[in-house]
PDB file of N, CA and C in Angstrom:
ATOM      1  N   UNK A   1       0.822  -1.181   0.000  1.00  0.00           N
ATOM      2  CA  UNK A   1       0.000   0.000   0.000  1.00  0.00           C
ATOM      3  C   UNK A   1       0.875   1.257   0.000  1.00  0.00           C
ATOM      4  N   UNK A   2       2.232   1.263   0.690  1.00  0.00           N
ATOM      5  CA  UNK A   2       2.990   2.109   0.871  1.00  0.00           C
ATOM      6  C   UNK A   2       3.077   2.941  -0.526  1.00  0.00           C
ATOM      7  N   UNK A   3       4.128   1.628  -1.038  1.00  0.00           N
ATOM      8  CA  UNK A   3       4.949   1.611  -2.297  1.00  0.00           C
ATOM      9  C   UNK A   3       3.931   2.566  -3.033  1.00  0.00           C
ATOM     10  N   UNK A   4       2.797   1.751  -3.505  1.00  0.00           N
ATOM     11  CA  UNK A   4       1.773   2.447  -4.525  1.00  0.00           C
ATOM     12  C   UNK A   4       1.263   3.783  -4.124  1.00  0.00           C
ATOM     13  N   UNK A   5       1.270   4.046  -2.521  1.00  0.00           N
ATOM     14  CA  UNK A   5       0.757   5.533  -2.569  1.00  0.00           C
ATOM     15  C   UNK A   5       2.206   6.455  -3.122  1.00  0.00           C
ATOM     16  N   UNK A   6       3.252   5.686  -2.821  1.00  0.00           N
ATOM     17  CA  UNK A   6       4.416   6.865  -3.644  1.00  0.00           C
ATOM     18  C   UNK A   6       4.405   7.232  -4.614  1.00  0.00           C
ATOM     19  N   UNK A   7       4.533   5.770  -5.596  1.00  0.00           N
ATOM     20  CA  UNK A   7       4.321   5.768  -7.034  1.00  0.00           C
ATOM     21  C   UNK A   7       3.011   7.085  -7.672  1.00  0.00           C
ATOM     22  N   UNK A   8       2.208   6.730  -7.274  1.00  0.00           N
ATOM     23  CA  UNK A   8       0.583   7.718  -7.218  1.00  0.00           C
ATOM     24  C   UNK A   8       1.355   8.970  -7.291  1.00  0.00           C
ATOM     25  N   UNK A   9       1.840   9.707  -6.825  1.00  0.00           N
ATOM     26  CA  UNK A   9       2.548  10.793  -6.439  1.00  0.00           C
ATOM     27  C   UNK A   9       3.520  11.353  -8.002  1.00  0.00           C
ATOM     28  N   UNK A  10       3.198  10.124  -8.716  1.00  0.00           N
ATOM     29  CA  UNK A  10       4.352  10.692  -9.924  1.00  0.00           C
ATOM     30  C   UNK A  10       3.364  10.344 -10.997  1.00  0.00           C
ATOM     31  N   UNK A  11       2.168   9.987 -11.228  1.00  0.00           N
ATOM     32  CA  UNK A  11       1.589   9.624 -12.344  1.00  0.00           C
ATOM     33  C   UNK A  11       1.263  10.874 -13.412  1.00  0.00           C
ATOM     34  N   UNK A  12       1.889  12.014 -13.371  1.00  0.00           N
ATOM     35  CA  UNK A  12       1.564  12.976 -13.754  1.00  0.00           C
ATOM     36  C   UNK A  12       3.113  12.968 -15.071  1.00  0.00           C
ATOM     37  N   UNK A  13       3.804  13.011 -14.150  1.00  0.00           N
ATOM     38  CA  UNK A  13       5.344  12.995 -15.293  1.00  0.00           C
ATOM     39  C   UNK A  13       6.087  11.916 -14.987  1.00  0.00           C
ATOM     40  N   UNK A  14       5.415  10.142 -14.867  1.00  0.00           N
ATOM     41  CA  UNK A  14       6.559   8.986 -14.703  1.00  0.00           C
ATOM     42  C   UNK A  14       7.789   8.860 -15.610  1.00  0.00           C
ATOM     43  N   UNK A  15       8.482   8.697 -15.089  1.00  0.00           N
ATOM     44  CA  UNK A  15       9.893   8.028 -15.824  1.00  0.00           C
ATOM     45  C   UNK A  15      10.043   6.576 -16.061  1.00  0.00           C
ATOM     46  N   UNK A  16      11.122   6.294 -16.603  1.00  0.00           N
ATOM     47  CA  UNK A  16      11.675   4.958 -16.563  1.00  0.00           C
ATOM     48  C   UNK A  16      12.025   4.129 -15.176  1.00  0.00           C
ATOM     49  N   UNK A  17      12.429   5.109 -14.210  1.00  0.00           N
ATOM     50  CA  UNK A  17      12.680   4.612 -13.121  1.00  0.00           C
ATOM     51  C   UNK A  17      11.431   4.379 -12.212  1.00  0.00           C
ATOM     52  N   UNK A  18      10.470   5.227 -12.610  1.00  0.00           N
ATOM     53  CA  UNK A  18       8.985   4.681 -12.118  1.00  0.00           C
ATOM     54  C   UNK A  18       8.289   3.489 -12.472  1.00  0.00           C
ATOM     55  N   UNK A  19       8.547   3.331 -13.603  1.00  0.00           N
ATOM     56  CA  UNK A  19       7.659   2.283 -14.574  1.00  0.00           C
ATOM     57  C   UNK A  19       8.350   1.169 -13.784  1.00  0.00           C
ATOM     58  N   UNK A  20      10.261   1.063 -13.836  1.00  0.00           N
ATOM     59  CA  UNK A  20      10.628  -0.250 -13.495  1.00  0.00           C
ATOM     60  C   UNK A  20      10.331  -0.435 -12.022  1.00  0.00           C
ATOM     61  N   UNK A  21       9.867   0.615 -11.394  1.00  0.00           N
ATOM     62  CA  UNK A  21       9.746   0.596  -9.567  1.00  0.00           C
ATOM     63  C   UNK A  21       7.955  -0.173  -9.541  1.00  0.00           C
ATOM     64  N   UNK A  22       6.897   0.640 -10.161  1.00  0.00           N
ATOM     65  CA  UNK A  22       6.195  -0.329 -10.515  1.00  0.00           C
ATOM     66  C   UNK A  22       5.607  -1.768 -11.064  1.00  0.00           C
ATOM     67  N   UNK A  23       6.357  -1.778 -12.017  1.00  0.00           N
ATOM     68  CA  UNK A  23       7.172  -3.106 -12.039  1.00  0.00           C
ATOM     69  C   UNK A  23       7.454  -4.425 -10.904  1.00  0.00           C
ATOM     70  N   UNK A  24       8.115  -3.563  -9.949  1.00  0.00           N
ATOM     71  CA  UNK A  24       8.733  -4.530  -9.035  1.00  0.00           C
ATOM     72  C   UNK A  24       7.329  -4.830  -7.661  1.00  0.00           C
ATOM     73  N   UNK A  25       6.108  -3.507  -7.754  1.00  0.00           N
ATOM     74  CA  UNK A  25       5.277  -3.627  -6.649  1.00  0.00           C
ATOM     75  C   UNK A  25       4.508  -4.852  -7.836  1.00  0.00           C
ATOM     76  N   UNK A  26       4.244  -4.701  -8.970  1.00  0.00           N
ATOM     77  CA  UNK A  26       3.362  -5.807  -9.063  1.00  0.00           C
ATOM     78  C   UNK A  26       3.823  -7.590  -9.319  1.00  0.00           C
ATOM     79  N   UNK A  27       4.877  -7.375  -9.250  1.00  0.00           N
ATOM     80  CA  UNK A  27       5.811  -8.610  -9.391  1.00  0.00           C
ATOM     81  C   UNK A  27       5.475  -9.644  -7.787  1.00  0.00           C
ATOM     82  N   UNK A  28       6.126  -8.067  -6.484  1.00  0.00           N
ATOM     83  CA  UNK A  28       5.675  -8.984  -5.264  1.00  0.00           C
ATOM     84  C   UNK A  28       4.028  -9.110  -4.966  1.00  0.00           C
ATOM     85  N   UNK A  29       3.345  -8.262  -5.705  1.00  0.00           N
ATOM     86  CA  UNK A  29       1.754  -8.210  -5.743  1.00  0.00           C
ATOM     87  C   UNK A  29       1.115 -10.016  -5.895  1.00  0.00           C
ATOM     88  N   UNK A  30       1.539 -10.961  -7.342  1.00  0.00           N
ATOM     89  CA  UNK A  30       1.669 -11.538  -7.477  1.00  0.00           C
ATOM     90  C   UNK A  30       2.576 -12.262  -7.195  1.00  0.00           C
ATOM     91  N   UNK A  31       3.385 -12.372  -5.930  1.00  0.00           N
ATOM     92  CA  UNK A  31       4.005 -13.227  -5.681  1.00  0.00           C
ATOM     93  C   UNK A  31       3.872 -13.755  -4.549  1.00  0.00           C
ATOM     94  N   UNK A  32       2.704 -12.732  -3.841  1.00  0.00           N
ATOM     95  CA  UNK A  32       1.992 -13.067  -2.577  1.00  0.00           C
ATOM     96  C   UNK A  32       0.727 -12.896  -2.305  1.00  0.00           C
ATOM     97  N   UNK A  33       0.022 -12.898  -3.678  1.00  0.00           N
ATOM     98  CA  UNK A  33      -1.187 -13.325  -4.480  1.00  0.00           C
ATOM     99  C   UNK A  33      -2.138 -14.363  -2.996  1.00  0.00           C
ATOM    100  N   UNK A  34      -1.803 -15.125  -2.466  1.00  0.00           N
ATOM    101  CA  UNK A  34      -1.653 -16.300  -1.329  1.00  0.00           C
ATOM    102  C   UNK A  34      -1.802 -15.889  -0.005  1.00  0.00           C
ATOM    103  N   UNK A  35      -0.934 -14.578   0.387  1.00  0.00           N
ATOM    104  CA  UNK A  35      -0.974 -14.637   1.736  1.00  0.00           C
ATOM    105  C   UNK A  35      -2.164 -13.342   2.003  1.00  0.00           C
ATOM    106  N   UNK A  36      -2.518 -13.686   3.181  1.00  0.00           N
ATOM    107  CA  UNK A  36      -4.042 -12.545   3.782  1.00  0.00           C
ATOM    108  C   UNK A  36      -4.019 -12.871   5.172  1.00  0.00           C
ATOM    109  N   UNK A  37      -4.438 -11.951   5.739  1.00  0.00           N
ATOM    110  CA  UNK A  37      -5.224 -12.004   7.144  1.00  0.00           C
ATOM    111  C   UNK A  37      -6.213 -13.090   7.590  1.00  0.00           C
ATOM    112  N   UNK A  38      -5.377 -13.758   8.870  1.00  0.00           N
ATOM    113  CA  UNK A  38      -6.211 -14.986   9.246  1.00  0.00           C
ATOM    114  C   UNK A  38      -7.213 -14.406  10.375  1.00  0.00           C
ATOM    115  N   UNK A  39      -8.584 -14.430  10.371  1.00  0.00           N
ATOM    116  CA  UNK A  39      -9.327 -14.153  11.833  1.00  0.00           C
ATOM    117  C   UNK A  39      -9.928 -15.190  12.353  1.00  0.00           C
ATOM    118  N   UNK A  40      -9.613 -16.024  13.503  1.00  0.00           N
ATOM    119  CA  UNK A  40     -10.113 -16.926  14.222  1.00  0.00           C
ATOM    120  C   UNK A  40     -10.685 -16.248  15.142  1.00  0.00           C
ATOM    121  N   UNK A  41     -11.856 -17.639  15.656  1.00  0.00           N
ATOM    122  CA  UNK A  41     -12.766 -17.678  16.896  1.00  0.00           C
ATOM    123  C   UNK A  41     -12.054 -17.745  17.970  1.00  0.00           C
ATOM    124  N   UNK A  42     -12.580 -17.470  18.950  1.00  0.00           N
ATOM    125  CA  UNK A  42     -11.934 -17.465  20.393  1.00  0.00           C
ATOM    126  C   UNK A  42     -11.303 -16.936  21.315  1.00  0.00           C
ATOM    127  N   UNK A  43     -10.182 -16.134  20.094  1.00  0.00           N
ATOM    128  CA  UNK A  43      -9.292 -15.436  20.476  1.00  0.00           C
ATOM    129  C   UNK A  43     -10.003 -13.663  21.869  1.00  0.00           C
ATOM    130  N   UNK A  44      -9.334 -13.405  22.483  1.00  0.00           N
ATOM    131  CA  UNK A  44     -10.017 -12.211  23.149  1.00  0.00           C
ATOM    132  C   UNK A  44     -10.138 -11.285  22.483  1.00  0.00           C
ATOM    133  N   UNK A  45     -11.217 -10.708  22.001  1.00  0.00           N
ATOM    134  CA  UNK A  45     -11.337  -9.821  21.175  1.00  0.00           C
ATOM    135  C   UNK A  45     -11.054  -8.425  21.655  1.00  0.00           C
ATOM    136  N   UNK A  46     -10.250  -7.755  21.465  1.00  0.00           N
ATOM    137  CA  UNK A  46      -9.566  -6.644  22.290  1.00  0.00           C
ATOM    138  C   UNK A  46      -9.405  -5.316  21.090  1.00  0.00           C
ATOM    139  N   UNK A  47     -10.045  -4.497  21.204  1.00  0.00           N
ATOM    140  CA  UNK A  47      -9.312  -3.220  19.968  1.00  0.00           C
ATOM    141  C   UNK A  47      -8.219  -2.792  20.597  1.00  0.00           C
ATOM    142  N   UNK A  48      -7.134  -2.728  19.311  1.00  0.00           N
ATOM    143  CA  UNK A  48      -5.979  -2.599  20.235  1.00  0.00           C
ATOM    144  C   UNK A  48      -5.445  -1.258  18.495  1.00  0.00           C
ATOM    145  N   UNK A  49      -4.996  -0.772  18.763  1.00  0.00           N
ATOM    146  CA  UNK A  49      -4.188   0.548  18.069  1.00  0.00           C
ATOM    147  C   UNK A  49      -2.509   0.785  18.091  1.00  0.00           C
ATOM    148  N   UNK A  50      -2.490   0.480  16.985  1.00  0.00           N
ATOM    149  CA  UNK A  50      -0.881   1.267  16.967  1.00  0.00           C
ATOM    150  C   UNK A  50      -0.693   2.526  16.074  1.00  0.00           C
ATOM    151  N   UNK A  51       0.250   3.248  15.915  1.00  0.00           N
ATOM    152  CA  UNK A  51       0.459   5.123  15.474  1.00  0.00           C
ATOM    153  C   UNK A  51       1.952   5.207  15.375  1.00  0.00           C
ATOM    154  N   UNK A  52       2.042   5.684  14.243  1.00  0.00           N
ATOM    155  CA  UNK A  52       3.608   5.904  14.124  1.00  0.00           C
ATOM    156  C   UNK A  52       3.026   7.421  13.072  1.00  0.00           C
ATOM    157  N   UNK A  53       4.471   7.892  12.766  1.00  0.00           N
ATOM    158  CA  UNK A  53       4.732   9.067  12.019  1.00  0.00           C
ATOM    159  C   UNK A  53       6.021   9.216  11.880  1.00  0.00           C
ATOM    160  N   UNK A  54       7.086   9.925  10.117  1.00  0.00           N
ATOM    161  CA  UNK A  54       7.974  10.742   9.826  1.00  0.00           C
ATOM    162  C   UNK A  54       7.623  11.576   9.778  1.00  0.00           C
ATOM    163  N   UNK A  55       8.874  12.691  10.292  1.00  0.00           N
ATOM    164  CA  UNK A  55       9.045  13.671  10.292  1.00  0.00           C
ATOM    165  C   UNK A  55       9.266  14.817   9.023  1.00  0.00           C
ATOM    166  N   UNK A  56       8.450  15.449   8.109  1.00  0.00           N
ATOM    167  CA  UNK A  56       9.140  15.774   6.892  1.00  0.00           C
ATOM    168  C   UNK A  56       9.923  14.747   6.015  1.00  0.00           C
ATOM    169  N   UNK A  57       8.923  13.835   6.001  1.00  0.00           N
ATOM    170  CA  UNK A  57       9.152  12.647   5.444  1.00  0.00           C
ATOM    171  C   UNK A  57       9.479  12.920   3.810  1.00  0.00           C
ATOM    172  N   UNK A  58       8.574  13.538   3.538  1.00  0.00           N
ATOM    173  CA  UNK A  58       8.079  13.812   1.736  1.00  0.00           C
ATOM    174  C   UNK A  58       8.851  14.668   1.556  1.00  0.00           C
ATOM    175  N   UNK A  59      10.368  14.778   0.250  1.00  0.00           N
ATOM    176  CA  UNK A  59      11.278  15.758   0.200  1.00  0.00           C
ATOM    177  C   UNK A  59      10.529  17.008  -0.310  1.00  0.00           C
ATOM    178  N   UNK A  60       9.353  16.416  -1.744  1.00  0.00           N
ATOM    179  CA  UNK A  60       8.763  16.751  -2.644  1.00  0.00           C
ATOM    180  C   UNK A  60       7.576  18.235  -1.606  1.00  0.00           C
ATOM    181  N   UNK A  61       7.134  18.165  -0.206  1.00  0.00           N
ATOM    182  CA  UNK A  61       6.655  19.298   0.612  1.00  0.00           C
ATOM    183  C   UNK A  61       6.752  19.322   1.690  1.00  0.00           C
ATOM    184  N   UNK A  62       7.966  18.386   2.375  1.00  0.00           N
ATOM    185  CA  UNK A  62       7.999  18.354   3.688  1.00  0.00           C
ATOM    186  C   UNK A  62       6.925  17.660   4.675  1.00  0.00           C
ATOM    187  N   UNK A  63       6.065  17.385   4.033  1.00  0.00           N
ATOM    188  CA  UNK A  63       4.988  17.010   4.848  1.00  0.00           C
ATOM    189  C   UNK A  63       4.802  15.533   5.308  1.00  0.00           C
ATOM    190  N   UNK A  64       4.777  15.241   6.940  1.00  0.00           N
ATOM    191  CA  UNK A  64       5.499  14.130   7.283  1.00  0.00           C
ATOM    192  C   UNK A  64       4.024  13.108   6.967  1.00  0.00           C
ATOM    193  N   UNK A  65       4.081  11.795   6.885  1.00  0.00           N
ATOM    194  CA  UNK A  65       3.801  11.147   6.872  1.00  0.00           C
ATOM    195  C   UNK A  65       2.895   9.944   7.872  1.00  0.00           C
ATOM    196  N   UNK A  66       1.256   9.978   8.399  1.00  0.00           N
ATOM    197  CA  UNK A  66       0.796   9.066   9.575  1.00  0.00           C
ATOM    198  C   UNK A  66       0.845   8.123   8.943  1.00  0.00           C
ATOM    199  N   UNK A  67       0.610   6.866  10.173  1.00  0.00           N
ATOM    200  CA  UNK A  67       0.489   5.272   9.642  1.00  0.00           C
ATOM    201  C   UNK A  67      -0.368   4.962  10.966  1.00  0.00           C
ATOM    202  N   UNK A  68      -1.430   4.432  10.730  1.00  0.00           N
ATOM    203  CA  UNK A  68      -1.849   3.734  12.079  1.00  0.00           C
ATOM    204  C   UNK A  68      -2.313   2.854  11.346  1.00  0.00           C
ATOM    205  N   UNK A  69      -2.673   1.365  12.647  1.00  0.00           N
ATOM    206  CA  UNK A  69      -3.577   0.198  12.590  1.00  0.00           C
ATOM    207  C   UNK A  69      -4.208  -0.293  13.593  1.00  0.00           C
ATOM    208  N   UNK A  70      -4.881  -1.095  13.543  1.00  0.00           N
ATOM    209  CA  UNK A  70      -6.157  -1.354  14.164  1.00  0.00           C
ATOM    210  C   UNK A  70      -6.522  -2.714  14.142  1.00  0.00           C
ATOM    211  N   UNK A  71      -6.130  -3.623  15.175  1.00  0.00           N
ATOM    212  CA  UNK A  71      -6.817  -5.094  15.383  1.00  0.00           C
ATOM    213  C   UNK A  71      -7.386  -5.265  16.415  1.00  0.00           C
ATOM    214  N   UNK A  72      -8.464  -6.378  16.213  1.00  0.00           N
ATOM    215  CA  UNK A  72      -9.660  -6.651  17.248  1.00  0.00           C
ATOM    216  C   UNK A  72      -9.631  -8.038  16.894  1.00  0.00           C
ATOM    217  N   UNK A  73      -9.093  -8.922  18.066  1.00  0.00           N
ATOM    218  CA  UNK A  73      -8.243  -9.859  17.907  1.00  0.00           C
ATOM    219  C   UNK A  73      -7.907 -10.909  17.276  1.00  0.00           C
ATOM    220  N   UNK A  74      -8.045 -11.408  16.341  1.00  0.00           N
ATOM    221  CA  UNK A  74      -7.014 -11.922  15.777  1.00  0.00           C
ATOM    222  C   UNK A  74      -6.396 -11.104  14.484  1.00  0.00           C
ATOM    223  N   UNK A  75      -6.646 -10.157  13.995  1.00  0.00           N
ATOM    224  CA  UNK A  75      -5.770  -9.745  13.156  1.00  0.00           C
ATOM    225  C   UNK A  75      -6.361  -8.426  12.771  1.00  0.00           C
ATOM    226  N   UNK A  76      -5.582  -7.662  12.116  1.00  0.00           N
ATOM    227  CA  UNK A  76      -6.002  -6.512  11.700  1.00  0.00           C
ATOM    228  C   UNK A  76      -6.979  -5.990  10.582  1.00  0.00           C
ATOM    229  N   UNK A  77      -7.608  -5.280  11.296  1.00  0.00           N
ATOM    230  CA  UNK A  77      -9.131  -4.762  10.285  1.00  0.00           C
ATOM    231  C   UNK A  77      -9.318  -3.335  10.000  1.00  0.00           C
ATOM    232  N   UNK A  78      -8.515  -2.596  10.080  1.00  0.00           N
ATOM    233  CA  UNK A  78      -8.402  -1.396  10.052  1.00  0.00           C
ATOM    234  C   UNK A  78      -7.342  -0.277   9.689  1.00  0.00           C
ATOM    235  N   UNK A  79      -7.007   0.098   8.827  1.00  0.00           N
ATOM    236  CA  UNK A  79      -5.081   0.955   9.045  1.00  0.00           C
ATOM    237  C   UNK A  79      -5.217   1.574   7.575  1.00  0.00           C
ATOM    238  N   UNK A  80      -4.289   3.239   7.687  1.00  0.00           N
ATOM    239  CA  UNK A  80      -3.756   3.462   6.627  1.00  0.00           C
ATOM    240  C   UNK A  80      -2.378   4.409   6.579  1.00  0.00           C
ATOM    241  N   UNK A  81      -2.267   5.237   5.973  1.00  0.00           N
ATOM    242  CA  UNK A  81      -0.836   5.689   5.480  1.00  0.00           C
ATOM    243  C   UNK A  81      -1.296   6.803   4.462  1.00  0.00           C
ATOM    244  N   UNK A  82      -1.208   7.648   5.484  1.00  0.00           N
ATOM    245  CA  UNK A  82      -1.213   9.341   4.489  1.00  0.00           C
ATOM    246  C   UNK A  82      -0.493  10.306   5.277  1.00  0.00           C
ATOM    247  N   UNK A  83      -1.037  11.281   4.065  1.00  0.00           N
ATOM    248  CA  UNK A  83      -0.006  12.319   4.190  1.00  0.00           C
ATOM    249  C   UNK A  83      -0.426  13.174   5.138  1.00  0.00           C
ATOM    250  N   UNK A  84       0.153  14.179   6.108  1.00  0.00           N
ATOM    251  CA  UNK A  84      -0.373  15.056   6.748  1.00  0.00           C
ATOM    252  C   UNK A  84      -0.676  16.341   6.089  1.00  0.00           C
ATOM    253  N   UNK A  85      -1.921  16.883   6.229  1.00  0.00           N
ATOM    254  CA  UNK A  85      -2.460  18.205   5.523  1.00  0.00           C
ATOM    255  C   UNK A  85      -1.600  19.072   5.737  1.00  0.00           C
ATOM    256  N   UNK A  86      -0.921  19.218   6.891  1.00  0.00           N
ATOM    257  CA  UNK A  86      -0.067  20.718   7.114  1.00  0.00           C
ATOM    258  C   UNK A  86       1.645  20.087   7.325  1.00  0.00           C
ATOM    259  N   UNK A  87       2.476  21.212   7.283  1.00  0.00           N
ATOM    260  CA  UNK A  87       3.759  20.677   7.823  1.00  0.00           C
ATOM    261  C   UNK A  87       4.405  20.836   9.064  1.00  0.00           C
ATOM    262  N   UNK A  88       4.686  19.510   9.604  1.00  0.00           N
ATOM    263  CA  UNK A  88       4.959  19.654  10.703  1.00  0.00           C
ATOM    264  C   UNK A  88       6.350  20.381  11.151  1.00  0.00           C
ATOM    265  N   UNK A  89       6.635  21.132  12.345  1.00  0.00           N
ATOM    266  CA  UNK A  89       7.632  21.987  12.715  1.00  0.00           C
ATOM    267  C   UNK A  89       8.370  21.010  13.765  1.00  0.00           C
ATOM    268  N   UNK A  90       8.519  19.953  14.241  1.00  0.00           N
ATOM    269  CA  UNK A  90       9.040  19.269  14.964  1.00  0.00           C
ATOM    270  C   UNK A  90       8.648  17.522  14.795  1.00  0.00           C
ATOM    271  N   UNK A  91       9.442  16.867  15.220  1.00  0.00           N
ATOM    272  CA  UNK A  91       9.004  15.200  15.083  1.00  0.00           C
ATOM    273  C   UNK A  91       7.733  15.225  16.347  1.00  0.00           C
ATOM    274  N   UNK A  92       7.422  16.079  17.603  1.00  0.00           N
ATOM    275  CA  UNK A  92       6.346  15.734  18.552  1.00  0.00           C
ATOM    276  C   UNK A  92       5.264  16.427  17.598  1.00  0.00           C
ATOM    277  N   UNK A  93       5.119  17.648  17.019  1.00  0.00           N
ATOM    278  CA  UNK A  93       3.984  17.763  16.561  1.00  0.00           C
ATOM    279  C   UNK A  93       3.725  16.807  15.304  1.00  0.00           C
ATOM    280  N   UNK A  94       4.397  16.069  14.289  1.00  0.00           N
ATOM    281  CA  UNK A  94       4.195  15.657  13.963  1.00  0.00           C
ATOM    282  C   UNK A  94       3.508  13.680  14.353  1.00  0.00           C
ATOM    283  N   UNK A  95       3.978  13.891  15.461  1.00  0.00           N
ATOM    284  CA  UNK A  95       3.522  12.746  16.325  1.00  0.00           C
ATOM    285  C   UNK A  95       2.232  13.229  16.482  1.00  0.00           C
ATOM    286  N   UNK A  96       2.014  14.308  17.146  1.00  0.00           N
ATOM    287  CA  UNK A  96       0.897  14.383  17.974  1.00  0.00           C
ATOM    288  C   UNK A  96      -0.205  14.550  17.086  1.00  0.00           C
ATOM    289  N   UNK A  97       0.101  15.099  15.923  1.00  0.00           N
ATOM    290  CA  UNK A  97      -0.870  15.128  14.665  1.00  0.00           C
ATOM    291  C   UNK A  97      -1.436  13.586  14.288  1.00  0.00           C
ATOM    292  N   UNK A  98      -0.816  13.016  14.438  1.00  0.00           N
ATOM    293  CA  UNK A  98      -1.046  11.334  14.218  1.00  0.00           C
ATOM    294  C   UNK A  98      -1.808  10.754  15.226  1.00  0.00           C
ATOM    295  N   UNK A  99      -1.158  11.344  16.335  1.00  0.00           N
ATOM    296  CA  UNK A  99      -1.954  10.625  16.946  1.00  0.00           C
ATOM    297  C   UNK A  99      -3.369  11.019  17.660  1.00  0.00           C
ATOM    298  N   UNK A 100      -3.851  12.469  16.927  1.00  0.00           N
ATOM    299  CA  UNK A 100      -5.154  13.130  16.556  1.00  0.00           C
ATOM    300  C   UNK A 100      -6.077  12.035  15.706  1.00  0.00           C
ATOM    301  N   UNK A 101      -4.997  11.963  14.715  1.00  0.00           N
ATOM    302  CA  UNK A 101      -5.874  11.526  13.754  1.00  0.00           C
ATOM    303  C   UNK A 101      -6.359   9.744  14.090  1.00  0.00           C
ATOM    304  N   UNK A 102      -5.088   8.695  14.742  1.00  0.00           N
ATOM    305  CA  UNK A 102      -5.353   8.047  14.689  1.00  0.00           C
ATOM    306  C   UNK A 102      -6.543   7.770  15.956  1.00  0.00           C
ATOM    307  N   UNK A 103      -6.241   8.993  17.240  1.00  0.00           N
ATOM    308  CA  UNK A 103      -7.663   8.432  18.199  1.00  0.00           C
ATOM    309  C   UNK A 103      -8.896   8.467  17.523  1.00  0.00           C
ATOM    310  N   UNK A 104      -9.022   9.590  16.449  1.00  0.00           N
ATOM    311  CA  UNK A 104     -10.463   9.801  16.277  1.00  0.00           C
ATOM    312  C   UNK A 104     -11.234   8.506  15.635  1.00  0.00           C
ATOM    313  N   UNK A 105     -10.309   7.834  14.972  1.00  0.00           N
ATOM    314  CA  UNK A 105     -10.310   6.566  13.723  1.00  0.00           C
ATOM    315  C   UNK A 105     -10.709   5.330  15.364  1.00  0.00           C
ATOM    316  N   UNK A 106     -10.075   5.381  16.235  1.00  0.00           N
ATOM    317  CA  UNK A 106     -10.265   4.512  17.522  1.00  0.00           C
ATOM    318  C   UNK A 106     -11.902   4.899  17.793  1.00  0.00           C
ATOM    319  N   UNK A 107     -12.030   6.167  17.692  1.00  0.00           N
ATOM    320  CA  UNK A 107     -13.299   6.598  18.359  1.00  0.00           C
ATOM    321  C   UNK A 107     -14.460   5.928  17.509  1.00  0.00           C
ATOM    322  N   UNK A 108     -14.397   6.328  16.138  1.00  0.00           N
ATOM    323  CA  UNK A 108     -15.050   6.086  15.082  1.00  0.00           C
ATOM    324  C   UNK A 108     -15.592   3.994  15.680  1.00  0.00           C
ATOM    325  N   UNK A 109     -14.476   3.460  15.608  1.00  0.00           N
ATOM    326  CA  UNK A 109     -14.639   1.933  15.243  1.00  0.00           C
ATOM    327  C   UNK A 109     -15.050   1.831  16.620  1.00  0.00           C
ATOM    328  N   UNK A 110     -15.049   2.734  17.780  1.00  0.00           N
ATOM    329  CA  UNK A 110     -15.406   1.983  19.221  1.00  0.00           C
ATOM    330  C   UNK A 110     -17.326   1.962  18.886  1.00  0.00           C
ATOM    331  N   UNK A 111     -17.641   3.014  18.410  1.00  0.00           N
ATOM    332  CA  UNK A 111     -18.972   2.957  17.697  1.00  0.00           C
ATOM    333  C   UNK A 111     -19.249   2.159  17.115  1.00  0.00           C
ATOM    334  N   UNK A 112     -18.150   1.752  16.075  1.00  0.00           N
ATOM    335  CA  UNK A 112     -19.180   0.350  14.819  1.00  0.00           C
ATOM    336  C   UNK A 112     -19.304  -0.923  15.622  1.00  0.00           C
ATOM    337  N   UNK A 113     -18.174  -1.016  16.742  1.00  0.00           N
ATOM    338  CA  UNK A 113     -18.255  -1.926  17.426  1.00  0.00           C
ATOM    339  C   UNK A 113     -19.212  -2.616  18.024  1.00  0.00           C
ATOM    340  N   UNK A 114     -19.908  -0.897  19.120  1.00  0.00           N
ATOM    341  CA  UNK A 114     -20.592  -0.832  20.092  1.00  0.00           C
ATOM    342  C   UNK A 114     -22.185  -1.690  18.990  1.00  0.00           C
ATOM    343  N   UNK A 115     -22.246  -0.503  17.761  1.00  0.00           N
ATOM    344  CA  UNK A 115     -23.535  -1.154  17.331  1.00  0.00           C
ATOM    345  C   UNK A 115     -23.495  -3.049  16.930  1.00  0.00           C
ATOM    346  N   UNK A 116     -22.252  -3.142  17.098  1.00  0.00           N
ATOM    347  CA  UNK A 116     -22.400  -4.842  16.034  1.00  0.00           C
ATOM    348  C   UNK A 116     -22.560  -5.588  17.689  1.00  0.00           C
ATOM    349  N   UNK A 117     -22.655  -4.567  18.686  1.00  0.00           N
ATOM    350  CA  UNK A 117     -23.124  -5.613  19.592  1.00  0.00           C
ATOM    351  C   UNK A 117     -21.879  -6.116  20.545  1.00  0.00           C
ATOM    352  N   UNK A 118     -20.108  -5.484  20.209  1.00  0.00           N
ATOM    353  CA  UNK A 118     -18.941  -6.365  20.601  1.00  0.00           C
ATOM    354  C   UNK A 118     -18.829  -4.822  21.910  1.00  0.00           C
ATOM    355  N   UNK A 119     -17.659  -5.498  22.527  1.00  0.00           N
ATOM    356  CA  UNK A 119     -16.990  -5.222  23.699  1.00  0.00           C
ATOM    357  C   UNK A 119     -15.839  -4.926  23.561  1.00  0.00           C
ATOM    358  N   UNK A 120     -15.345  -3.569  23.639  1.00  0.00           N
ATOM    359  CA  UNK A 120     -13.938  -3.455  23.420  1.00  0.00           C
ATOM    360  C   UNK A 120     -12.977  -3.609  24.689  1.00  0.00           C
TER     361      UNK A 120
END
């Protein structure tokens, strides 16, 4: 998901070095065609959250980069990887921007939860 949101970022003027970088995401695309997310019964079903962020990650505007995810137990059902709207002036605000964004996304699913009836 990474890879391809970079690539995305150049579809306007790709090069050669894009095409062969694309190339290589659909090569491992199909080469793990096979593997997916296992969710078993039993397990304690727990929402659990993780949050990361770079700092002025993107050379192209400085603008650092969130990642969060989201499993409710056995495997993950939730996560993405974007860009931050503004630029961050330090690695904590750029943390703390993330991790704005990723409680509200916690808040959001403690709701879909609540209605499907589960227990976080």
């Amino acid at each position: 998901m990474f890879a391809a949101s970079l690539l995305v970022r150049f579809m306007h003027c790709p090069t050669k070095k894009h095409y062969g970088t694309a190339k290589k995401v659909l090569r491992y695309i199909q080469g793990t065609i096979d593997f997916g997310i296992e969710y078993h019964n039993g397990k304690e079903a727990i929402l659990i959250g993780y949050c990361d962020s770079d700092w002025s990650g993107s050379q192209d505007d400085m603008r650092s980069t969130s990642v969060y995810a989201f499993s409710f137990g056995s495997g993950a059902f939730s996560w993405a990887s974007v860009k931050q709207l503004s630029v961050a002036l330090s690695t904590a605000e750029a943390e703390y921007v993330n991790a704005s964004e990723a409680t509200t996304q916690a808040i959001w699913l403690r709701f879909v939860l609540e209605d499907f009836g589960e227990l976080y």
